[in-house]
C-alpha atoms as a PDB file:
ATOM      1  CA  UNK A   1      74.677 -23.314-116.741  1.00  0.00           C
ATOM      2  CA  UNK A   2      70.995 -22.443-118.045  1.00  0.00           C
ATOM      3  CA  UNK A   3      71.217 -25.219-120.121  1.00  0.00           C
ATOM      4  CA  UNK A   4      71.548 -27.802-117.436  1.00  0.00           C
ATOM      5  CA  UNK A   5      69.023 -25.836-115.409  1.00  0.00           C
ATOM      6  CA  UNK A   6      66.898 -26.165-118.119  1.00  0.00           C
ATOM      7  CA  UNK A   7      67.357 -30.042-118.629  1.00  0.00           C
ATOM      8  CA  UNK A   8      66.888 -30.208-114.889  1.00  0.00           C
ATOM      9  CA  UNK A   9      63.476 -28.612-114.784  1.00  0.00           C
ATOM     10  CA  UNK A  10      62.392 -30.780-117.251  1.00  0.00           C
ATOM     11  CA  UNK A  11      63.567 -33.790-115.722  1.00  0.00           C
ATOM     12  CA  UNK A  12      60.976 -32.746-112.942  1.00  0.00           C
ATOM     13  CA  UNK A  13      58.357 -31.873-115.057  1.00  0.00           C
ATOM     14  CA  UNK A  14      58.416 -35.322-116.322  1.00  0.00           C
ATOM     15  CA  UNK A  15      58.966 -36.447-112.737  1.00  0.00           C
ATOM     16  CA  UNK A  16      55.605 -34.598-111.401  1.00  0.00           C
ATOM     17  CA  UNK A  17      53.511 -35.950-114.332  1.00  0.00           C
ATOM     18  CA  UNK A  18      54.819 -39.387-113.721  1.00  0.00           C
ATOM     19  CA  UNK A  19      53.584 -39.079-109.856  1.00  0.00           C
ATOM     20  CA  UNK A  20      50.289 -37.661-111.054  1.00  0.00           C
ATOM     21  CA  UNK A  21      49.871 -39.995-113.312  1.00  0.00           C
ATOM     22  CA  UNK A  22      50.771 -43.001-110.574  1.00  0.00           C
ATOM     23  CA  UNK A  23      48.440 -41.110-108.094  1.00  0.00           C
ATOM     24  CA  UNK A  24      45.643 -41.566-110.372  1.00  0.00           C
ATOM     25  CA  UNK A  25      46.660 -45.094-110.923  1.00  0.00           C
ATOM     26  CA  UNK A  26      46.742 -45.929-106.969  1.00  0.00           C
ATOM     27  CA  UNK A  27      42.993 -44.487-106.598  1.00  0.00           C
ATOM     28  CA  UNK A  28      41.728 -47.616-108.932  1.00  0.00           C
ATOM     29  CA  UNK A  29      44.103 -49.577-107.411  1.00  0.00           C
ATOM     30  CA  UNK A  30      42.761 -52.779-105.123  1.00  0.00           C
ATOM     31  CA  UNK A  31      44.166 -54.843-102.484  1.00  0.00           C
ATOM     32  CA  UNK A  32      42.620 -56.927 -99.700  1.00  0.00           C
ATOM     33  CA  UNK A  33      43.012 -58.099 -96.266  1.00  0.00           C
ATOM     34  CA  UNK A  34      41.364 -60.934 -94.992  1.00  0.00           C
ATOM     35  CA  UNK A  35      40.891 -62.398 -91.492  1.00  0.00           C
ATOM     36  CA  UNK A  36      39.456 -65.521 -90.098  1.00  0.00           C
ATOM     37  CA  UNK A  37      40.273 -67.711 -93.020  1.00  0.00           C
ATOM     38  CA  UNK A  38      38.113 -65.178 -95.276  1.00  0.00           C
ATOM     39  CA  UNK A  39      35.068 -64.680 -93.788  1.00  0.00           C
ATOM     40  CA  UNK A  40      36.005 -61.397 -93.403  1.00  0.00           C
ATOM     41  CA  UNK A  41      37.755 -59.343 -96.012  1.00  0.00           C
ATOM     42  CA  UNK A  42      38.603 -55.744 -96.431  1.00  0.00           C
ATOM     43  CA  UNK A  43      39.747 -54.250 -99.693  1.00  0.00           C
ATOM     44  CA  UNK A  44      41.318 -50.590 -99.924  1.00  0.00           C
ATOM     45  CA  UNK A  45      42.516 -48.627-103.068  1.00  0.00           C
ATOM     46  CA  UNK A  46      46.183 -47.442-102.755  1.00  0.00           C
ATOM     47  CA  UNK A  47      45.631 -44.096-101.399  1.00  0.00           C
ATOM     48  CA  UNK A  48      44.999 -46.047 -98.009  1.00  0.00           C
ATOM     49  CA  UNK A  49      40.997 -45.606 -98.367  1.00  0.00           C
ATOM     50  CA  UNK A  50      38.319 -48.454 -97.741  1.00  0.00           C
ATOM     51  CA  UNK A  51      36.592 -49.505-100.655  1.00  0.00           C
ATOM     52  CA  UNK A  52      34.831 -52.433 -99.212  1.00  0.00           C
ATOM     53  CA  UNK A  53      34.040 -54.616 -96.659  1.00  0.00           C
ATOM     54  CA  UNK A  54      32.492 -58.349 -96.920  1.00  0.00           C
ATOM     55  CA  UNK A  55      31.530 -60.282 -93.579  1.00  0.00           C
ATOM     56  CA  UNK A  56      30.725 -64.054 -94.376  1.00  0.00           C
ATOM     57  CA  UNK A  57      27.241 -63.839 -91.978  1.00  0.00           C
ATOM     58  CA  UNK A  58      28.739 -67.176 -90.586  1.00  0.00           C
ATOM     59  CA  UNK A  59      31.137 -64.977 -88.841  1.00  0.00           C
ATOM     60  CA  UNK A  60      28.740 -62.936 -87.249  1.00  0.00           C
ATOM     61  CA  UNK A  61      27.981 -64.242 -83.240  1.00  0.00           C
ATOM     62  CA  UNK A  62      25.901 -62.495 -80.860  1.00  0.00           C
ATOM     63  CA  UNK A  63      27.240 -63.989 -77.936  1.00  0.00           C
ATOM     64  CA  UNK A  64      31.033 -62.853 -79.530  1.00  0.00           C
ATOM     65  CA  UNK A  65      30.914 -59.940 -81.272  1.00  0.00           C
ATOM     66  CA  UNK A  66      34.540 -58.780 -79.929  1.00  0.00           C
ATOM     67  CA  UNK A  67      35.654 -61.986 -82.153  1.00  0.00           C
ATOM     68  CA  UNK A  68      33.957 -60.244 -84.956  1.00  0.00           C
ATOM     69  CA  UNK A  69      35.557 -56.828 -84.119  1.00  0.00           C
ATOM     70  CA  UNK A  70      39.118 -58.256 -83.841  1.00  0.00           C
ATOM     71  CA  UNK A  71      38.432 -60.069 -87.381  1.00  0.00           C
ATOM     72  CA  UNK A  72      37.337 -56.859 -89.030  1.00  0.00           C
ATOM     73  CA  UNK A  73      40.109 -54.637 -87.772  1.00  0.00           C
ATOM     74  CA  UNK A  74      43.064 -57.486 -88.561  1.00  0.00           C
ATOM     75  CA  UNK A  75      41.677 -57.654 -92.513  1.00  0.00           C
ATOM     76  CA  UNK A  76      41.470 -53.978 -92.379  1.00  0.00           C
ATOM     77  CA  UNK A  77      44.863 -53.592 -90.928  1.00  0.00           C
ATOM     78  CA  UNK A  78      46.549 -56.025 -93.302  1.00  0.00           C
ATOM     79  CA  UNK A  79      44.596 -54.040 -96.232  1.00  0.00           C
ATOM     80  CA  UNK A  80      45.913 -51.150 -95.296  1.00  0.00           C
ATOM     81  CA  UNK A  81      49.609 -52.441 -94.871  1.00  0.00           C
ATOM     82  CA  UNK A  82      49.670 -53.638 -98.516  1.00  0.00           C
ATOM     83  CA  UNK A  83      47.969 -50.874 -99.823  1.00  0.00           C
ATOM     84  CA  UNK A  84      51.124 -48.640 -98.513  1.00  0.00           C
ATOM     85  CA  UNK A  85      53.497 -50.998 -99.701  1.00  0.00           C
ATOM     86  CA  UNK A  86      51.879 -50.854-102.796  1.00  0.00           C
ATOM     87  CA  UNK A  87      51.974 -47.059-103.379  1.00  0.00           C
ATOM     88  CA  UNK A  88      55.858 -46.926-101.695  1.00  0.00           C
ATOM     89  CA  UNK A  89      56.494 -49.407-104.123  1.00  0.00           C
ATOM     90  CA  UNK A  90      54.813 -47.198-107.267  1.00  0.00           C
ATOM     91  CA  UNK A  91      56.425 -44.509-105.912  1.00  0.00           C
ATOM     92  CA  UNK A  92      59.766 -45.689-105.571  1.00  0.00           C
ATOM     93  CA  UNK A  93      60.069 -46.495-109.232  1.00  0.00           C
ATOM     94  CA  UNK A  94      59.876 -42.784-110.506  1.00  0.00           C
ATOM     95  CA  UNK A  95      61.511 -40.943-107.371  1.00  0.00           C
ATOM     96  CA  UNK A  96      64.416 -43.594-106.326  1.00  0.00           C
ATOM     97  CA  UNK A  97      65.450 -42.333-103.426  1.00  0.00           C
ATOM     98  CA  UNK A  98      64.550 -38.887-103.496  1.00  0.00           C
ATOM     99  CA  UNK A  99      62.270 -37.388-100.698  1.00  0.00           C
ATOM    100  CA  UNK A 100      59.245 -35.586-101.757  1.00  0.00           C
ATOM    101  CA  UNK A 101      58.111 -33.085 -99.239  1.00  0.00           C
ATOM    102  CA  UNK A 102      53.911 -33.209 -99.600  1.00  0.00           C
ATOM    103  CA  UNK A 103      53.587 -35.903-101.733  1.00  0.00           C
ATOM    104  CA  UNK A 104      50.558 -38.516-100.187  1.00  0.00           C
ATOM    105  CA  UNK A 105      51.563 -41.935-100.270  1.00  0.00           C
END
């Protein structure tokens, strides 16, 4: 029995170092969103954060700015979605199916 325990814990150790290692991986990570046939893209890292933001000053109306606000938060939306998808993916390959209570994707 304490040999299987044994060869369990270290089939989590491995586990955890593989998810650290993948965390650190997501953070310089990129994906982007775009909206309005590019003039407005958003790129995130894969830990869901906003690393930039580009507005093609074409896009940018006075007289419509909820046009530009609708732009911004579609490419920021879509950034976001892959950037998840991304990480669940990254994920997915070291913990299967298993649920990890805590762990940020």
């Amino acid at each position: 029995m304490g040999g299987n325990m044994q060869k369990m814990m270290k089939q989590i150790q491995k586990m955890q170092a593989e998810i650290e290692r993948i965390q650190l991986e997501l953070g310089n990570d990129r994906v982007e969103g775009t909206a309005g046939g590019g003039a407005v893209r958003a790129v995130a890292d894969g830990h869901q954060s906003f690393v930039e933001i580009h507005i093609d000053p074409a896009a940018v109306d006075p007289d419509d700015v909820e046009m530009l606000q609708d732009l911004v938060m579609a490419a920021c939306n879509e950034a976001i979605r892959k950037s998840k998808q991304l990480a669940e993916s990254k994920m997915a390959k070291v913990t299967g199916s298993i649920s990890v209570p805590g762990l940020k994707l």
